[in-house]
C-alpha atoms as a PDB file:
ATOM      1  CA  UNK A   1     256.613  53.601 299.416  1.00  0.00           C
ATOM      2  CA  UNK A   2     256.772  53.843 295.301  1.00  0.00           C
ATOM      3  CA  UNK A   3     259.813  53.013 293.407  1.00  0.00           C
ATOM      4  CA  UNK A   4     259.166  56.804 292.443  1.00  0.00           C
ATOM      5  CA  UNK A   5     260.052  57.991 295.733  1.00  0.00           C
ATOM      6  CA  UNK A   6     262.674  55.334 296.402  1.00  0.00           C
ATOM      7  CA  UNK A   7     264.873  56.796 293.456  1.00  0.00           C
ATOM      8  CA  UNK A   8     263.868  60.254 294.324  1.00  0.00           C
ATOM      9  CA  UNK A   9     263.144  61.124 297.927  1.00  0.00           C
ATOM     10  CA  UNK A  10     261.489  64.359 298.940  1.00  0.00           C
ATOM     11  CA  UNK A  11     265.075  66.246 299.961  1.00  0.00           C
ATOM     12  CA  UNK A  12     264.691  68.852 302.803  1.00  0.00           C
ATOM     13  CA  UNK A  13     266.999  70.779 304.587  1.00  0.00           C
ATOM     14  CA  UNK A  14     265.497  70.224 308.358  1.00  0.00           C
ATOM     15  CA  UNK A  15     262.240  67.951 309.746  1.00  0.00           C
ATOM     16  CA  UNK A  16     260.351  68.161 312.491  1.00  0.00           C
ATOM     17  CA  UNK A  17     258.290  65.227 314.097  1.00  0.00           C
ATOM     18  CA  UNK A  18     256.524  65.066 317.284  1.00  0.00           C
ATOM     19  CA  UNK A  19     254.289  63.033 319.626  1.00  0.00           C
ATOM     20  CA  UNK A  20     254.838  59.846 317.803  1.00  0.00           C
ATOM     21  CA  UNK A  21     253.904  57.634 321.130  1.00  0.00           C
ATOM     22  CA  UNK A  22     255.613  54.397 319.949  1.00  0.00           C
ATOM     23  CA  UNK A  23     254.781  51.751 322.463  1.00  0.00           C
ATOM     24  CA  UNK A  24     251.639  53.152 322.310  1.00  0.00           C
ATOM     25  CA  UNK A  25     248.645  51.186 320.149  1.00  0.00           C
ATOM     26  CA  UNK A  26     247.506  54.066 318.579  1.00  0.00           C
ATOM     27  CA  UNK A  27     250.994  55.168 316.730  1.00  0.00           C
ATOM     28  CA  UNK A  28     250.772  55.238 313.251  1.00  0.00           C
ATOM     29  CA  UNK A  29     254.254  53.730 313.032  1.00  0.00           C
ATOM     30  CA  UNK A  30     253.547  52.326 309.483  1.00  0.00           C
ATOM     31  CA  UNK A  31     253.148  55.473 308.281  1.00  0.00           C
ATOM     32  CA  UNK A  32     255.754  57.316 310.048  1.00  0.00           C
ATOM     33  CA  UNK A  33     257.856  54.870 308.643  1.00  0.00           C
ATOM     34  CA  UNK A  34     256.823  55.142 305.019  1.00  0.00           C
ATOM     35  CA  UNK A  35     257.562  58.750 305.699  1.00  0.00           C
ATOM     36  CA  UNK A  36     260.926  58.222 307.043  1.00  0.00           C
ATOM     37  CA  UNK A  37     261.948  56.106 304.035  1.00  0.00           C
ATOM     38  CA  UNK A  38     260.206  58.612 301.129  1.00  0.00           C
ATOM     39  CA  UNK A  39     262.373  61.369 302.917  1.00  0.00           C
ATOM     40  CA  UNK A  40     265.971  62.884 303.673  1.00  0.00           C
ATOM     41  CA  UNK A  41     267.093  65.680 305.464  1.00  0.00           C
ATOM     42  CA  UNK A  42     270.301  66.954 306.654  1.00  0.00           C
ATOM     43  CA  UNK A  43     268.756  67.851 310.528  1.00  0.00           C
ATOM     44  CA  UNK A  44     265.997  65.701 311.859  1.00  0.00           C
ATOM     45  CA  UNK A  45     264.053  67.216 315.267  1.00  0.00           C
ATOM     46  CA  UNK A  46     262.540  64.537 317.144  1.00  0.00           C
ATOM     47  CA  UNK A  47     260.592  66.961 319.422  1.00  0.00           C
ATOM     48  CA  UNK A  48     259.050  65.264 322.386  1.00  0.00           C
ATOM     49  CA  UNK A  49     257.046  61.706 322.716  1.00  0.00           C
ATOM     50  CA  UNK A  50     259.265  59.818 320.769  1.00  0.00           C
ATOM     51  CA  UNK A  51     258.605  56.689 323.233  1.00  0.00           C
ATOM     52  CA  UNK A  52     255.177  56.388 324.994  1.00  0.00           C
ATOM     53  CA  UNK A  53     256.517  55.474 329.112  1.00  0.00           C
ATOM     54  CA  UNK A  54     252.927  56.301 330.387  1.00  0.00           C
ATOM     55  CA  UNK A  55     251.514  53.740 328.288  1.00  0.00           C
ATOM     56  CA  UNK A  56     254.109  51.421 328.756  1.00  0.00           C
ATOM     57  CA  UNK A  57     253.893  51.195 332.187  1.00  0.00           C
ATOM     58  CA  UNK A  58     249.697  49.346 331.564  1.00  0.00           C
ATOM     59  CA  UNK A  59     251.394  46.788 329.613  1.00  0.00           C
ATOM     60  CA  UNK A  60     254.430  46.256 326.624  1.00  0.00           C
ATOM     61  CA  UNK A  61     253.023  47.089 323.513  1.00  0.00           C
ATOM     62  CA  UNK A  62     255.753  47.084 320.892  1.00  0.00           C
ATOM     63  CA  UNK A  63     254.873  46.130 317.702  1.00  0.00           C
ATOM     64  CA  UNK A  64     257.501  45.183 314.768  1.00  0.00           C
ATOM     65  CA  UNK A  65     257.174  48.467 313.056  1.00  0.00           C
ATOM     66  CA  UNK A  66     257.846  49.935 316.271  1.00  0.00           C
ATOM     67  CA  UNK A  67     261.201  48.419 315.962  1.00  0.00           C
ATOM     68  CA  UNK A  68     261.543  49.633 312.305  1.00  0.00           C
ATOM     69  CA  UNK A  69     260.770  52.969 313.461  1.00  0.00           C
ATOM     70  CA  UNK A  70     263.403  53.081 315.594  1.00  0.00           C
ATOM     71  CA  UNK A  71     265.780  51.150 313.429  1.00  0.00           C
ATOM     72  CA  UNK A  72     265.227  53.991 310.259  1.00  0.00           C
ATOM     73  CA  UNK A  73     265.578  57.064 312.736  1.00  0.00           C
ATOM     74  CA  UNK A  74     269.199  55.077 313.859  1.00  0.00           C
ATOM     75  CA  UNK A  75     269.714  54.535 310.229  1.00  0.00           C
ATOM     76  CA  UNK A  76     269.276  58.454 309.298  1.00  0.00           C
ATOM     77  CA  UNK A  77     271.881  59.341 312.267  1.00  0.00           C
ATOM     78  CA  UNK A  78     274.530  56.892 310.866  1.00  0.00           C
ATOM     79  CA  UNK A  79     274.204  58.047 307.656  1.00  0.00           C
ATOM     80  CA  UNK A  80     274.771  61.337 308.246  1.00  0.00           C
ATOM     81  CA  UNK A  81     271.686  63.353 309.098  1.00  0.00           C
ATOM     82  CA  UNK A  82     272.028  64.985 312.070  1.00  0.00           C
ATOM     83  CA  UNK A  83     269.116  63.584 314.581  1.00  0.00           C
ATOM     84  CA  UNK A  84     268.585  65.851 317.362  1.00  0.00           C
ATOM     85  CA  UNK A  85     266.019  64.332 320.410  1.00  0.00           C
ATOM     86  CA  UNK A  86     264.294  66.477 322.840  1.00  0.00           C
ATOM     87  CA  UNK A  87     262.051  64.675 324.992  1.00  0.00           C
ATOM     88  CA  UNK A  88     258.455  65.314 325.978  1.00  0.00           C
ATOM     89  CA  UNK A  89     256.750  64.518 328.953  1.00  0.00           C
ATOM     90  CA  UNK A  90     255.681  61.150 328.111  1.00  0.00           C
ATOM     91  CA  UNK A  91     259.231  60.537 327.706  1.00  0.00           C
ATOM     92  CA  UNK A  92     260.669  62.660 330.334  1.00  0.00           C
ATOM     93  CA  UNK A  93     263.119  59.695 331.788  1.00  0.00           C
ATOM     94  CA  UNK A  94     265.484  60.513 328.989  1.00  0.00           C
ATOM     95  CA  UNK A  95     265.828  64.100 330.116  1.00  0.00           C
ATOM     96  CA  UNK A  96     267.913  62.505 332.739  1.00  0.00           C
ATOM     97  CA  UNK A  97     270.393  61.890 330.282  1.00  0.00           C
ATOM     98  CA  UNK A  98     270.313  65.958 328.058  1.00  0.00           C
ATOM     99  CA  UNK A  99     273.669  66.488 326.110  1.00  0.00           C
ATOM    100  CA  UNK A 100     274.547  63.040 326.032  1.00  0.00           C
ATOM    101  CA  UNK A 101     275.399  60.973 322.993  1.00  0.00           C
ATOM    102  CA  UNK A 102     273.144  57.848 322.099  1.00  0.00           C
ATOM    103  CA  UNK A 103     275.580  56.455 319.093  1.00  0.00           C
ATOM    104  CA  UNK A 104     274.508  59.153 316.491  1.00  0.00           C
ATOM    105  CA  UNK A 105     271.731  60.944 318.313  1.00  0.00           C
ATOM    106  CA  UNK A 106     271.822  63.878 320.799  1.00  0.00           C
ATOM    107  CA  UNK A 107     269.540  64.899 323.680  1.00  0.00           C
ATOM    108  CA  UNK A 108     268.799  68.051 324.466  1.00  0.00           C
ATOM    109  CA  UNK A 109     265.864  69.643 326.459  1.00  0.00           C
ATOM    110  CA  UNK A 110     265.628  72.982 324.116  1.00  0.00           C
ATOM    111  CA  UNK A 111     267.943  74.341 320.789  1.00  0.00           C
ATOM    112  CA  UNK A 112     267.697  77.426 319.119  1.00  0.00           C
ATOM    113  CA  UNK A 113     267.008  76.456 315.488  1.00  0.00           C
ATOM    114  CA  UNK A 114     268.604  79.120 312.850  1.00  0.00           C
ATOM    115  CA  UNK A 115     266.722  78.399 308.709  1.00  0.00           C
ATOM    116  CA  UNK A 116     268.291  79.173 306.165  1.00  0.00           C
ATOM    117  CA  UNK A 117     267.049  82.514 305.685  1.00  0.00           C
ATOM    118  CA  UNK A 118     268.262  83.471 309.587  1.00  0.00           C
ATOM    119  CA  UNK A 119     265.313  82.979 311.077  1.00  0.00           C
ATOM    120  CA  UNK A 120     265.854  81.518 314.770  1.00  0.00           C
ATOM    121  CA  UNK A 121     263.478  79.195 315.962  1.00  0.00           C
ATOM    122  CA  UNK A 122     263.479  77.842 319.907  1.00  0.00           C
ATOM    123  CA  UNK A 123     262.482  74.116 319.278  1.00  0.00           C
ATOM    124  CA  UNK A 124     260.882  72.261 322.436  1.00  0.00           C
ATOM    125  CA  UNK A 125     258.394  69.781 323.114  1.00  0.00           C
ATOM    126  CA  UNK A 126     256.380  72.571 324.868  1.00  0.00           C
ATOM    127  CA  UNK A 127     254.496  70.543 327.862  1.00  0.00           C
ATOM    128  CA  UNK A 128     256.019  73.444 330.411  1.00  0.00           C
ATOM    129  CA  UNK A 129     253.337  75.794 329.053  1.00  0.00           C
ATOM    130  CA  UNK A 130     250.324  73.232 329.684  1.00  0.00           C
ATOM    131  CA  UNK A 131     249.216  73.604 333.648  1.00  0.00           C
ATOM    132  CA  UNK A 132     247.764  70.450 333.852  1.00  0.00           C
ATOM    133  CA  UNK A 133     251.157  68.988 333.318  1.00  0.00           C
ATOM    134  CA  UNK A 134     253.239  71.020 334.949  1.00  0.00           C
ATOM    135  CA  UNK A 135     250.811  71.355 338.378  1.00  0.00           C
ATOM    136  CA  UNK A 136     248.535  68.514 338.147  1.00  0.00           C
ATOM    137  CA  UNK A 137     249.962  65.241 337.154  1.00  0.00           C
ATOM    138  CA  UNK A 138     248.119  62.677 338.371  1.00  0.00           C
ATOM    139  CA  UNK A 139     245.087  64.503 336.389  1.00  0.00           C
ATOM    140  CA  UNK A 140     246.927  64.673 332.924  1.00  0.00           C
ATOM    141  CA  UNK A 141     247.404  60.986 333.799  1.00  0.00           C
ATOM    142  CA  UNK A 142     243.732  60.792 333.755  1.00  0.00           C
ATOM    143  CA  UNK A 143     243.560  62.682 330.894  1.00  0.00           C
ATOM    144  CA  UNK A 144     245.686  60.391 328.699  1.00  0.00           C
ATOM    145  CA  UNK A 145     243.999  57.448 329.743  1.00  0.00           C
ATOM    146  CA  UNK A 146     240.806  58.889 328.603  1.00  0.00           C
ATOM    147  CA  UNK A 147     242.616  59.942 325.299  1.00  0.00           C
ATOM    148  CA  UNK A 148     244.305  56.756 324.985  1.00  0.00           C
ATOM    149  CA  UNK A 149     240.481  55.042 324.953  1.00  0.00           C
ATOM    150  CA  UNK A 150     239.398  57.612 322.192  1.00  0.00           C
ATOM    151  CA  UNK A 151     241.941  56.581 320.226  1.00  0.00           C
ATOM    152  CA  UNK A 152     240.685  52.976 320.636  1.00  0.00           C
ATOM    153  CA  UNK A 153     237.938  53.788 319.189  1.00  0.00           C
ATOM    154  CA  UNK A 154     238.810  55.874 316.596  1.00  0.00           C
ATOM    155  CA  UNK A 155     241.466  53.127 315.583  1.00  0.00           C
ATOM    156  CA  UNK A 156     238.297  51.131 314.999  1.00  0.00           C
ATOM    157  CA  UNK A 157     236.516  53.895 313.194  1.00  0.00           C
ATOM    158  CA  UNK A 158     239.932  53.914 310.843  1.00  0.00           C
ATOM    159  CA  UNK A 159     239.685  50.248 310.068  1.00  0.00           C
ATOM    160  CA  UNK A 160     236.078  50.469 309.290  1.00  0.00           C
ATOM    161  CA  UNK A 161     236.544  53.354 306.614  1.00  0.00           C
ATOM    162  CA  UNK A 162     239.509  51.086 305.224  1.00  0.00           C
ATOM    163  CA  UNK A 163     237.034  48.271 304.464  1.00  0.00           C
ATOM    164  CA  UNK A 164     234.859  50.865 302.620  1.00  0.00           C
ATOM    165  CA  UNK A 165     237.918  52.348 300.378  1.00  0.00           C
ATOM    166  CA  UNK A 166     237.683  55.468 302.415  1.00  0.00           C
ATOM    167  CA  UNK A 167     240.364  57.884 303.268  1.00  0.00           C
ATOM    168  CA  UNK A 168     241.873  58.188 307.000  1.00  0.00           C
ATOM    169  CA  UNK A 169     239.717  60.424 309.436  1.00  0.00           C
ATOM    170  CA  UNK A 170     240.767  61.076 312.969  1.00  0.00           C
ATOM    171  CA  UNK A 171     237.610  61.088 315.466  1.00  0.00           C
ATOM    172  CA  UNK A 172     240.231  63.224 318.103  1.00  0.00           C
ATOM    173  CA  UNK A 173     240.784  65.655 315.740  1.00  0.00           C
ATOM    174  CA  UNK A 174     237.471  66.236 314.656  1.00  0.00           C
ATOM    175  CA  UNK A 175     236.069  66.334 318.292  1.00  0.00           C
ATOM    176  CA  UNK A 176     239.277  68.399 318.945  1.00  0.00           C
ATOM    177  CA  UNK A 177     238.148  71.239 316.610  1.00  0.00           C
ATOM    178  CA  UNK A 178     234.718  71.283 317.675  1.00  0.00           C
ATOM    179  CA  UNK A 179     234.647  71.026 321.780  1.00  0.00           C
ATOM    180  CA  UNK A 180     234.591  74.687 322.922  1.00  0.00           C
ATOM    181  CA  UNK A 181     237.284  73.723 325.623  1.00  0.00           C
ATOM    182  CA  UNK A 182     239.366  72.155 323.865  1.00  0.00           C
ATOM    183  CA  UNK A 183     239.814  74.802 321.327  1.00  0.00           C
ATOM    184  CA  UNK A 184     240.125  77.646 324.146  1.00  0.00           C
ATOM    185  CA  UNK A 185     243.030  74.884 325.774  1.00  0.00           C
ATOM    186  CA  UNK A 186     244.327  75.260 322.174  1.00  0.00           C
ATOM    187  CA  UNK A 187     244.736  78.864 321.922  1.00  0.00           C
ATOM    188  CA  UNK A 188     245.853  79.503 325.255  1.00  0.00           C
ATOM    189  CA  UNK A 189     248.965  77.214 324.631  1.00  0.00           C
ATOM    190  CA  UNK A 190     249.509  78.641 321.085  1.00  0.00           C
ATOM    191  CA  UNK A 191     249.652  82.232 322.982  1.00  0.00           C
ATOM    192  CA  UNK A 192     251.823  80.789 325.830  1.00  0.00           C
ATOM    193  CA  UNK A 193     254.616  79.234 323.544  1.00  0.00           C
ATOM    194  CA  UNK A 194     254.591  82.731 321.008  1.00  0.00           C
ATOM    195  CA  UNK A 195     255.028  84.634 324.278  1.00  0.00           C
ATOM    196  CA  UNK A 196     258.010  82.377 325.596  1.00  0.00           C
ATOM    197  CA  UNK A 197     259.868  83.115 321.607  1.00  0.00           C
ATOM    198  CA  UNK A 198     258.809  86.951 321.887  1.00  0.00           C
ATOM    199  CA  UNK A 199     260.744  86.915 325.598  1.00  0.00           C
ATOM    200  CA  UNK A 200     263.588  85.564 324.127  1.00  0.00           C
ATOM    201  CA  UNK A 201     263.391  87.677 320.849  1.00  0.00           C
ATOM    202  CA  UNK A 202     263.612  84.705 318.272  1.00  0.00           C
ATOM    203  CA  UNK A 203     261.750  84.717 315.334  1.00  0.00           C
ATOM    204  CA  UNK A 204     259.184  81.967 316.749  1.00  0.00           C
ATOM    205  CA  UNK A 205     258.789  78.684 318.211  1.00  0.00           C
ATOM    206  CA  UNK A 206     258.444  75.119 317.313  1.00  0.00           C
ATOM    207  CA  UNK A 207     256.542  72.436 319.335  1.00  0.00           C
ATOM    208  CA  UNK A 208     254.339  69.743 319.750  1.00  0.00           C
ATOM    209  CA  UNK A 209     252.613  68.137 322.633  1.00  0.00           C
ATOM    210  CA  UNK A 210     248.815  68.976 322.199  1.00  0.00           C
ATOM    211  CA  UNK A 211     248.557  66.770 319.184  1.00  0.00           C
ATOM    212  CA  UNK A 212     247.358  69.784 316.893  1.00  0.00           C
ATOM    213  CA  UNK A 213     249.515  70.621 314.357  1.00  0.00           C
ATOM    214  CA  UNK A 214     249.526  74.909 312.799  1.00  0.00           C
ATOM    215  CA  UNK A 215     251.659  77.034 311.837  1.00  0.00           C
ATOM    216  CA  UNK A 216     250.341  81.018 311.876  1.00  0.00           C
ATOM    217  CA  UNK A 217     251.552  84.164 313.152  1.00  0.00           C
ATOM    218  CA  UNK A 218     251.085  85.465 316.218  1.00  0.00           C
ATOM    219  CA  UNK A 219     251.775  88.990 315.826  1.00  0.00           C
ATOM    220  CA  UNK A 220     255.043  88.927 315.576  1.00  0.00           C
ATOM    221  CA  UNK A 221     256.067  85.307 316.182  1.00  0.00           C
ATOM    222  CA  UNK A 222     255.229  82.487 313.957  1.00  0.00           C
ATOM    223  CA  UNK A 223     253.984  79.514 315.871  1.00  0.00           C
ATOM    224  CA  UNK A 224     254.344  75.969 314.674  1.00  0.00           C
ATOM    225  CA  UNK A 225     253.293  73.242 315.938  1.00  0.00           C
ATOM    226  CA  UNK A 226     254.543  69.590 314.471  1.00  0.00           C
ATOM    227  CA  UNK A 227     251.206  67.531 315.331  1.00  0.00           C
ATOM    228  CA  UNK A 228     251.456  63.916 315.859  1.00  0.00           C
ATOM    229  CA  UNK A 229     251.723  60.602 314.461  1.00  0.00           C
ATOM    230  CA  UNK A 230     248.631  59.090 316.147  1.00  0.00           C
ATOM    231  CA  UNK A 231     245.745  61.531 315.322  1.00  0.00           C
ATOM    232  CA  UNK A 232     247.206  63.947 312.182  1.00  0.00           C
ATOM    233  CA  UNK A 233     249.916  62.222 310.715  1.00  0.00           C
ATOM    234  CA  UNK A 234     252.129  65.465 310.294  1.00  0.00           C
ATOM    235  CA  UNK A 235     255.691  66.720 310.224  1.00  0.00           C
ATOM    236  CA  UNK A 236     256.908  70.298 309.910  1.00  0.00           C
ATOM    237  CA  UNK A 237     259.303  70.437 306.846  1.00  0.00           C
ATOM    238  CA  UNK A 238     262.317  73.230 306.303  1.00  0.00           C
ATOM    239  CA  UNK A 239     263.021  73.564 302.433  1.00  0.00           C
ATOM    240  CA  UNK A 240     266.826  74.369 301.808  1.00  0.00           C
ATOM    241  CA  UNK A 241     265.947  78.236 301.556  1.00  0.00           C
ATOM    242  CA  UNK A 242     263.968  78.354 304.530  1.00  0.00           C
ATOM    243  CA  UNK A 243     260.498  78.494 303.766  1.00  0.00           C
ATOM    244  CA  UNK A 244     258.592  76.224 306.212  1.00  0.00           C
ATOM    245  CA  UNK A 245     255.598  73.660 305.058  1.00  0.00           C
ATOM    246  CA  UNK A 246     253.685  71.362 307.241  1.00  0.00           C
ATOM    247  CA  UNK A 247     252.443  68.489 306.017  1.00  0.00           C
ATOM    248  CA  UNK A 248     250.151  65.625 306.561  1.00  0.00           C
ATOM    249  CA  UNK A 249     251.161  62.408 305.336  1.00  0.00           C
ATOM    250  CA  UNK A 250     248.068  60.472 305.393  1.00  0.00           C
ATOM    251  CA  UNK A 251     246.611  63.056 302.892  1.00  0.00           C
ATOM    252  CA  UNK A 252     249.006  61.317 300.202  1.00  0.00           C
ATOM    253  CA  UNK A 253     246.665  58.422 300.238  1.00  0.00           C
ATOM    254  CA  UNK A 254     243.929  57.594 297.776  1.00  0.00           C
ATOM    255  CA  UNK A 255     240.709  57.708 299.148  1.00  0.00           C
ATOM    256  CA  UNK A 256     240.091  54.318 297.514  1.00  0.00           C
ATOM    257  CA  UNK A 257     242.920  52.381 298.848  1.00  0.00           C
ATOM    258  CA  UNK A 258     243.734  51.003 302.237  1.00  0.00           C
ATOM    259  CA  UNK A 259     246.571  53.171 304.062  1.00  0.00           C
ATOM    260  CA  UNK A 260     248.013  50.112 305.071  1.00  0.00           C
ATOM    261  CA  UNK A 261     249.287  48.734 301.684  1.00  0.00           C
ATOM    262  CA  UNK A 262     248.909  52.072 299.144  1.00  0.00           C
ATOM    263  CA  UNK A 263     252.088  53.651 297.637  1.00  0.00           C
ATOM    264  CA  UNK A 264     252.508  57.209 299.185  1.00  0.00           C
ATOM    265  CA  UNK A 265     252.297  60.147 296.759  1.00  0.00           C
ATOM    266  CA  UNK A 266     253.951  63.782 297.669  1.00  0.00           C
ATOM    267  CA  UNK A 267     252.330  65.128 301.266  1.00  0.00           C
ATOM    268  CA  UNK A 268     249.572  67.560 301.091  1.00  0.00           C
ATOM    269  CA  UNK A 269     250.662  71.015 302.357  1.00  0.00           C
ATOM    270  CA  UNK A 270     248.582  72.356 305.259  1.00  0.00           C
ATOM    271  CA  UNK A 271     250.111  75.506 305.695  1.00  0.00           C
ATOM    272  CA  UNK A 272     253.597  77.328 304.647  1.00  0.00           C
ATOM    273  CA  UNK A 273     255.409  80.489 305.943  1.00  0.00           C
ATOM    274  CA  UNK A 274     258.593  82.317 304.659  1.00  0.00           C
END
């Protein structure tokens, strides 16, 4: 992080991260954390996959900026921001535990998120509107192990761009966008969670689990989805009158530095409503 953005952290009035996976060796943890330091917020959503169980249970993975992850979000909550945790399904033990007080930090399974311009948002993790989750675990098990492999190798892709001064790249997005399934998976989810908000009558709804972040309306719901921090790198954003951003933090990066060790500029803006 620069000394820029240590004397003058982007200020908003509500984040939203998902699907970070720690304990999982393809979190971007370093950059989540440069993130978490550049920032400050008066609510912070963690909204599902905070901790990676499934891949915890193949072996203890847990990395020192794992720790510092953790450490910064428990830093935020003592200092004031309020740090809201709803968990996912990778990290569905601690929904044994839903309106209970860790030290600073409350668990919920589901809020109702009002912006500043009185929009109401319902904020969940969102795996109850994937099938394959909900019906079919021992094949989303599969699935993840399969994922967790591509993101082996696109970890090593990553590296290899590094050496060449090249940008960050994720191979799971890319083939994401482009496999005819996968996009149709996409949609129906996106159409799934909008209906859910519309039932309700809130504004819209905000999400994560299928590691694609977007933010759009849906006739007359406005989806967003918070991405990830092992493929995207992204984080919805609230400014203090409302208006919504997402943003992708590895974007900040010069192509011609390492990601590693470069001083984070301002997040690129994917997309922005209200």
């Amino acid at each position: 992080m620069s000394d820029i953005t240590r004397l003058h952290p982007l200020k908003y009035r509500s984040i939203f991260i998902s699907d970070v996976h720690l304990g999982f060796r393809g979190c971007q943890a370093r950059f989540l954390l440069d993130f978490l330091h550049a920032t400050q917020c008066k609510q912070l959503y963690l909204v599902g996959d905070i901790v990676d169980l499934w891949a915890m249970k193949g072996g203890l993975y847990w990395p020192d900026a794992h720790n510092q992850v953790v450490r910064a979000l428990l830093e935020k909550a003592r200092t004031g921001t309020e740090v809201i945790y709803i968990p996912g399904n990778h990290d569905a033990l601690f929904r044994e535990h839903l309106d209970v007080q860790f030290g600073d930090v409350r668990v919920c399974d589901e809020v109702i998120h009002t912006t500043a311009d009185g929009r109401r948002f319902l904020v969940l993790h969102g795996d109850k509107f994937d099938g394959v989750v909900q019906h079919s675990l021992w094949l989303a098990r599969l699935g993840s192990h399969a994922y967790d492999q591509l993101l082996a190798l696109n970890g090593l892709i990553s590296r290899i761009r590094a050496l060449f001064g090249l940008k960050y790249w994720s191979l799971a997005g890319y083939l994401k966008q482009r496999v005819k399934d996968a996009v149709s998976y996409i949609g129906n989810y996106e159409h799934a969670v909008a209906s859910e908000a519309r039932q309700r009558q809130l504004d819209g709804m905000i999400c994560g689990h299928i590691h694609h972040a977007e933010m759009r309306q849906l006739s007359d719901v406005t989806y967003c989805n918070c991405g990830d921090w092992v493929e995207s790198c992204t984080a919805l954003v609230e400014h203090h009158d409302g208006r919504l951003e997402l943003v992708r933090w590895t974007d900040a990066y010069p192509e011609s530095l390492s990601p590693a060790t470069v001083a984070a500029e301002p997040a690129v803006v994917l997309a922005r409503v209200g």
